[in-house]
Protein backbone atom coordinates (compact mmCIF):
# COMPACT_ATOMS: atom_id res chain seq x y z
CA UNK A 1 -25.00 -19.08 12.02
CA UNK A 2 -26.82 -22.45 11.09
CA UNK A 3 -27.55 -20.83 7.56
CA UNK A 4 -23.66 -19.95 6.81
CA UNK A 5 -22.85 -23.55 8.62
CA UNK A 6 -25.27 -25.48 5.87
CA UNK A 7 -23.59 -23.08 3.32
CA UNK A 8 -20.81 -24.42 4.25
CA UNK A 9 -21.89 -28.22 3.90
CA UNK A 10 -23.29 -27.36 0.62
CA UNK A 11 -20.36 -25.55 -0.91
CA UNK A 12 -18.09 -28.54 0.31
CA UNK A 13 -20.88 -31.56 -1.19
CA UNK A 14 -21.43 -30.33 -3.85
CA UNK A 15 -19.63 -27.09 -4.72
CA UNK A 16 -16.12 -27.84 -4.19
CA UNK A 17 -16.22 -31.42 -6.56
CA UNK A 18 -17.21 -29.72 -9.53
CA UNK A 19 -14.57 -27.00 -9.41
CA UNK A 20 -11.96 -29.52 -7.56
CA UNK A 21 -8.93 -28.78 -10.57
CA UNK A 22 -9.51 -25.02 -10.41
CA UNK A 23 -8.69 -25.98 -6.73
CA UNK A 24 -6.21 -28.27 -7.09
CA UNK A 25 -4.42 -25.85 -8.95
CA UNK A 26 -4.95 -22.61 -6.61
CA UNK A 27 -3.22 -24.72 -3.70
CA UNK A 28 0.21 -24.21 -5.41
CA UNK A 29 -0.13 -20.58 -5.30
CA UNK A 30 -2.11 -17.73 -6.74
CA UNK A 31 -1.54 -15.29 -9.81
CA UNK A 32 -4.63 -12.55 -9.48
CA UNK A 33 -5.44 -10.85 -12.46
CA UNK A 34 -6.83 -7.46 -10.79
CA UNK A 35 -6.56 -6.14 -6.85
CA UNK A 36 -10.06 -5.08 -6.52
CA UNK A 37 -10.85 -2.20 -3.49
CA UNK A 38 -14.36 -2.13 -2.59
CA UNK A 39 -16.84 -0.83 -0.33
CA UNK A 40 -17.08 -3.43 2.97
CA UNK A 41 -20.96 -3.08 2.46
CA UNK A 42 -22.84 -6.32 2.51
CA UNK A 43 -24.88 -5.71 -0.57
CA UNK A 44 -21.68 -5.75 -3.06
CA UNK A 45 -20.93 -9.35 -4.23
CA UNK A 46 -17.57 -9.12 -5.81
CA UNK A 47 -17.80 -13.05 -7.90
CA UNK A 48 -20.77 -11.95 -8.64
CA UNK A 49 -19.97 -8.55 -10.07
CA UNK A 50 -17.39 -9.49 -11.94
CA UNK A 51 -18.39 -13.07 -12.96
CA UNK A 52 -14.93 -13.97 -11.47
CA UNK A 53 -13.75 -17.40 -10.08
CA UNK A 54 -11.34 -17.90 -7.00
CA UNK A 55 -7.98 -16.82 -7.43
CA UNK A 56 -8.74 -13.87 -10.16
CA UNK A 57 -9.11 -11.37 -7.68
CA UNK A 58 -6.97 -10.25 -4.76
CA UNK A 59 -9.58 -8.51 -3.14
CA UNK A 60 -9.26 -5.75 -0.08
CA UNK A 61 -12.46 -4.16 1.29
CA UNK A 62 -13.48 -1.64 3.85
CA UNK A 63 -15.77 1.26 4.49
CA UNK A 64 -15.49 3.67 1.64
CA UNK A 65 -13.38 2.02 -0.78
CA UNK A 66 -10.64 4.48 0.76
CA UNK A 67 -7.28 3.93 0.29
CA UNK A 68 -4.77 6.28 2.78
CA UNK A 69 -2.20 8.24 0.72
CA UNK A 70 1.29 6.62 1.71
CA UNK A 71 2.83 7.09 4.71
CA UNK A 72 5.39 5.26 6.89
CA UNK A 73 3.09 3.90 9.44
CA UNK A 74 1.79 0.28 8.55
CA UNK A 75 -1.81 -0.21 7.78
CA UNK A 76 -3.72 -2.88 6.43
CA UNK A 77 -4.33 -1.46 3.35
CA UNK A 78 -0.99 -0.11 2.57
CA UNK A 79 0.24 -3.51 3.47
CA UNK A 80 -2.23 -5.49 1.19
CA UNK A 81 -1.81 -2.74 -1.97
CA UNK A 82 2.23 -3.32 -1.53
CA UNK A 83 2.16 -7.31 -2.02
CA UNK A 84 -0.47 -7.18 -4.59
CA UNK A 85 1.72 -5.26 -6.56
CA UNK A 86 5.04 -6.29 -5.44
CA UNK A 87 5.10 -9.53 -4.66
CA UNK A 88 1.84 -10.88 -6.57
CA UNK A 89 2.87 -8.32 -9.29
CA UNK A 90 -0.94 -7.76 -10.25
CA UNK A 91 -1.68 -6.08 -13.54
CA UNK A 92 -4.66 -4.12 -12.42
CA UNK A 93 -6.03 -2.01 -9.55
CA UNK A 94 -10.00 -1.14 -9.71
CA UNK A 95 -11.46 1.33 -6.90
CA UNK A 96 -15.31 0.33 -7.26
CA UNK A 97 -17.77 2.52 -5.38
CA UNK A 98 -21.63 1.63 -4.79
CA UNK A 99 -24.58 3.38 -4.77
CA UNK A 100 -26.65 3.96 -1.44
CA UNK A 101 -23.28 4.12 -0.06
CA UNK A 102 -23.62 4.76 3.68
CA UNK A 103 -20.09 5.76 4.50
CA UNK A 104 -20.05 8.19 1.52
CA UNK A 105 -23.44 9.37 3.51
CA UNK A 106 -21.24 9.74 6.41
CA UNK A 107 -18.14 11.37 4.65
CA UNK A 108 -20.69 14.28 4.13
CA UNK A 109 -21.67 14.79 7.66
CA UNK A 110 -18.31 13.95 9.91
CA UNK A 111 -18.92 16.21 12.41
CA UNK A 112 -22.74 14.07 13.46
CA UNK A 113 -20.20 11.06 13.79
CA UNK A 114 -19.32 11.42 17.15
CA UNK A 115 -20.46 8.70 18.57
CA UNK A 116 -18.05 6.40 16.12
CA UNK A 117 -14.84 8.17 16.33
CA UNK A 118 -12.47 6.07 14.49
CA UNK A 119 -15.71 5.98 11.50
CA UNK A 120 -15.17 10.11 11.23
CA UNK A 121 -11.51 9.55 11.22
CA UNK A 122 -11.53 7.14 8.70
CA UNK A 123 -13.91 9.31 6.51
CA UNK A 124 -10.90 12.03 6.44
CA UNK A 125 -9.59 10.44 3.30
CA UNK A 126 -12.63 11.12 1.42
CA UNK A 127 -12.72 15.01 2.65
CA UNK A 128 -10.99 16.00 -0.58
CA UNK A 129 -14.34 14.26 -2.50
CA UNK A 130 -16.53 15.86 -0.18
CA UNK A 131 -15.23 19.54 -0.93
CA UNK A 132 -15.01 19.43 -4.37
CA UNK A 133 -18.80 18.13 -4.17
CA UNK A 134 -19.55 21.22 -2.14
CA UNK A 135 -17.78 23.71 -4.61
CA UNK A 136 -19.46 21.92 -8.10
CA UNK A 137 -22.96 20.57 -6.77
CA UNK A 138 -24.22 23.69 -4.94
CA UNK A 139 -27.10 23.49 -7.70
CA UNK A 140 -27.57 20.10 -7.83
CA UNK A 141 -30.45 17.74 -5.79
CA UNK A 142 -28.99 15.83 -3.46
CA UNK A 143 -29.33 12.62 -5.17
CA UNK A 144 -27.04 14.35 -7.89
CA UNK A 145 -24.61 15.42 -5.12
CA UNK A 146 -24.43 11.99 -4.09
CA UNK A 147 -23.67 10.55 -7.32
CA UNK A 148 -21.10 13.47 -7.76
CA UNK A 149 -19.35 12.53 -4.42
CA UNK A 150 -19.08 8.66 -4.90
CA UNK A 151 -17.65 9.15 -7.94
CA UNK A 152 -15.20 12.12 -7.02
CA UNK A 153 -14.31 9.78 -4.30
CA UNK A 154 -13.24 7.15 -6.34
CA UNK A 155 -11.31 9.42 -8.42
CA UNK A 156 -9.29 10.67 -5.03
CA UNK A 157 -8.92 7.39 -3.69
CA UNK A 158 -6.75 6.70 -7.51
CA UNK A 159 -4.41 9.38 -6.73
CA UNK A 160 -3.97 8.27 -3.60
CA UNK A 161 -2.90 5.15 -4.56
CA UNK A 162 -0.91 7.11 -6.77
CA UNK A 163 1.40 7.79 -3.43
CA UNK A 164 1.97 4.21 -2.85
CA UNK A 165 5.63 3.62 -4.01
CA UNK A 166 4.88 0.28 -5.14
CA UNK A 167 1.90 1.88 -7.34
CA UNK A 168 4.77 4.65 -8.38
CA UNK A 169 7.18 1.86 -9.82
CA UNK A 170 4.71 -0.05 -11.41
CA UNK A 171 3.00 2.55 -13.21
CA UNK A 172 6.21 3.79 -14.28
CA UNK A 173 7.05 0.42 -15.91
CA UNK A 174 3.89 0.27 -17.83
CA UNK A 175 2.97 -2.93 -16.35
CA UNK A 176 -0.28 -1.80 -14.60
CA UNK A 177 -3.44 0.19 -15.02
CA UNK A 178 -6.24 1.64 -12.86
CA UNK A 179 -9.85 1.73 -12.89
CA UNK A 180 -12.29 3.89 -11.46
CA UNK A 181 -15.74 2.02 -11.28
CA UNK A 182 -19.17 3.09 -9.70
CA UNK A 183 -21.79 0.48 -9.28
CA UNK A 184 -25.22 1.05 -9.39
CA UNK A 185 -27.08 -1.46 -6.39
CA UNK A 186 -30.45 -1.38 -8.15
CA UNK A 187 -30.38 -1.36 -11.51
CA UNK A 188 -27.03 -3.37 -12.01
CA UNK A 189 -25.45 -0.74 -14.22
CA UNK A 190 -21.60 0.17 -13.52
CA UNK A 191 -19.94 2.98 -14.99
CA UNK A 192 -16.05 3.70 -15.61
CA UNK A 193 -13.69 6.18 -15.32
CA UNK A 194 -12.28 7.31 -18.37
CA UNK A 195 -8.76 9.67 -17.17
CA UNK A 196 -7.87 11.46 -20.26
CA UNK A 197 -11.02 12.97 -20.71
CA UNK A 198 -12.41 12.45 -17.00
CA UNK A 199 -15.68 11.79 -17.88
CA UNK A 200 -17.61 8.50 -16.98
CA UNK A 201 -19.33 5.81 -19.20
CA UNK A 202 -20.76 2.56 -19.22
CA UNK A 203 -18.60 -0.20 -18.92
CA UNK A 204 -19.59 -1.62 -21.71
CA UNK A 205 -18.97 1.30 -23.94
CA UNK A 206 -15.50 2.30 -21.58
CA UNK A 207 -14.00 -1.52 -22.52
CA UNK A 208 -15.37 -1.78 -25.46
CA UNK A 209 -11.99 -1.42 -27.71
CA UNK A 210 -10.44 -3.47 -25.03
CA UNK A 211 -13.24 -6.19 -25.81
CA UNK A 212 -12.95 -5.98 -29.58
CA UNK A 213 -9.05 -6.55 -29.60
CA UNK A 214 -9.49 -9.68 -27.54
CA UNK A 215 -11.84 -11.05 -29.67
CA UNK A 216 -9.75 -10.49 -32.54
CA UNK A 217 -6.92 -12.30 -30.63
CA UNK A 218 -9.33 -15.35 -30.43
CA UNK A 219 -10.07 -15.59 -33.97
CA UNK A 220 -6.51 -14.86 -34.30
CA UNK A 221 -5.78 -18.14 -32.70
């Protein structure tokens, strides 16, 4: 703990002056510009992903990326999804999944989970990914299959949120979006959901209109 501890010193020495108005300002409140589900995995480094400072992201993590269709039993995640969107009113929801992914590894082998019981219960949410990996990738390797199933996962894990009746509202009243994002742990690369043609692209390439009409705005201004 003596490494986090000096991390700690660090951050507050020198860290913390140079971004002390950014701070400043978060302490009256917070306005996120995305809620951003992730895998709880140690290797994904959302700031660093996204090139995001405090207070842009509203940020809920946990093995999987899963989020639980709706139901009327409380749960952390339908608790967190519901004030992101009702009360913080966020304008965007992005599922990101990872590559090397060991609770998608898991998701395709419940049954040798045994030994972590509330793990293979968890993993239920993904079985829809897992079957429709089984009926499409019978002929693919099993690198391919993987691929296939992280990012059929994140595509079930965005209708589930779907369910969600603050999601409902919201997308109803064209004030939010969703992304589907896969991240690739080695060579940096992440790839987006496209919904009206369901296929997936670089981000680069998936934004890119988005991109050009903001730099347009700039010039604009």
């Amino acid at each position: 703990m003596s490494k986090f501890a000096m991390g700690v010193i660090k951050f507050q020495r020198e860290v913390f002056p140079e971004k002390r108005e950014l701070f400043e300002r978060l302490a009256t409140g917070q306005s996120p510009e995305a809620l951003f589900i992730t895998c709880s995995d140690s290797r994904i480094e959302t700031a660093m992903l996204t090139q995001t400072d405090p207070g842009e992201l509203f940020i809920c993590r946990n093995a999987g990326n899963i989020v639980p269709p709706h139901t009327n039993q409380t749960g952390g995640m339908t608790a967190s999804i519901e004030f992101a969107i009702g009360a913080l009113r966020v304008p965007n929801i992005v599922i990101c999944g990872h590559t090397e992914c060991g609770a998608m590894k898991g998701a395709m082998n419940r049954d040798g989970l045994g030994h972590l019981p509330h793990v293979r219960e968890w993993l239920g949410y993904s079985q829809g990914a897992v079957d429709i990996t089984e009926a499409l990738g019978a002929g693919l390797s099993e690198a391919e299959r993987m691929r296939m199933l992280l990012e059929q996962n994140v595509i079930l894990q965005l209708q589930h949120l779907k369910t969600h009746p603050t999601v409902a509202v919201a997308l109803a009243q064209d004030r939010l979006q969703l992304h589907g994002w896969v991240y690739d742990i080695k060579s940096g690369e992440v790839s987006a959901y496209d919904q009206a043609t369901r296929s997936w692209a670089p981000i680069a390439d998936h934004y890119a209109p988005e991109a050009a009409r903001a730099v347009l705005a700039g010039h604009a201004c």
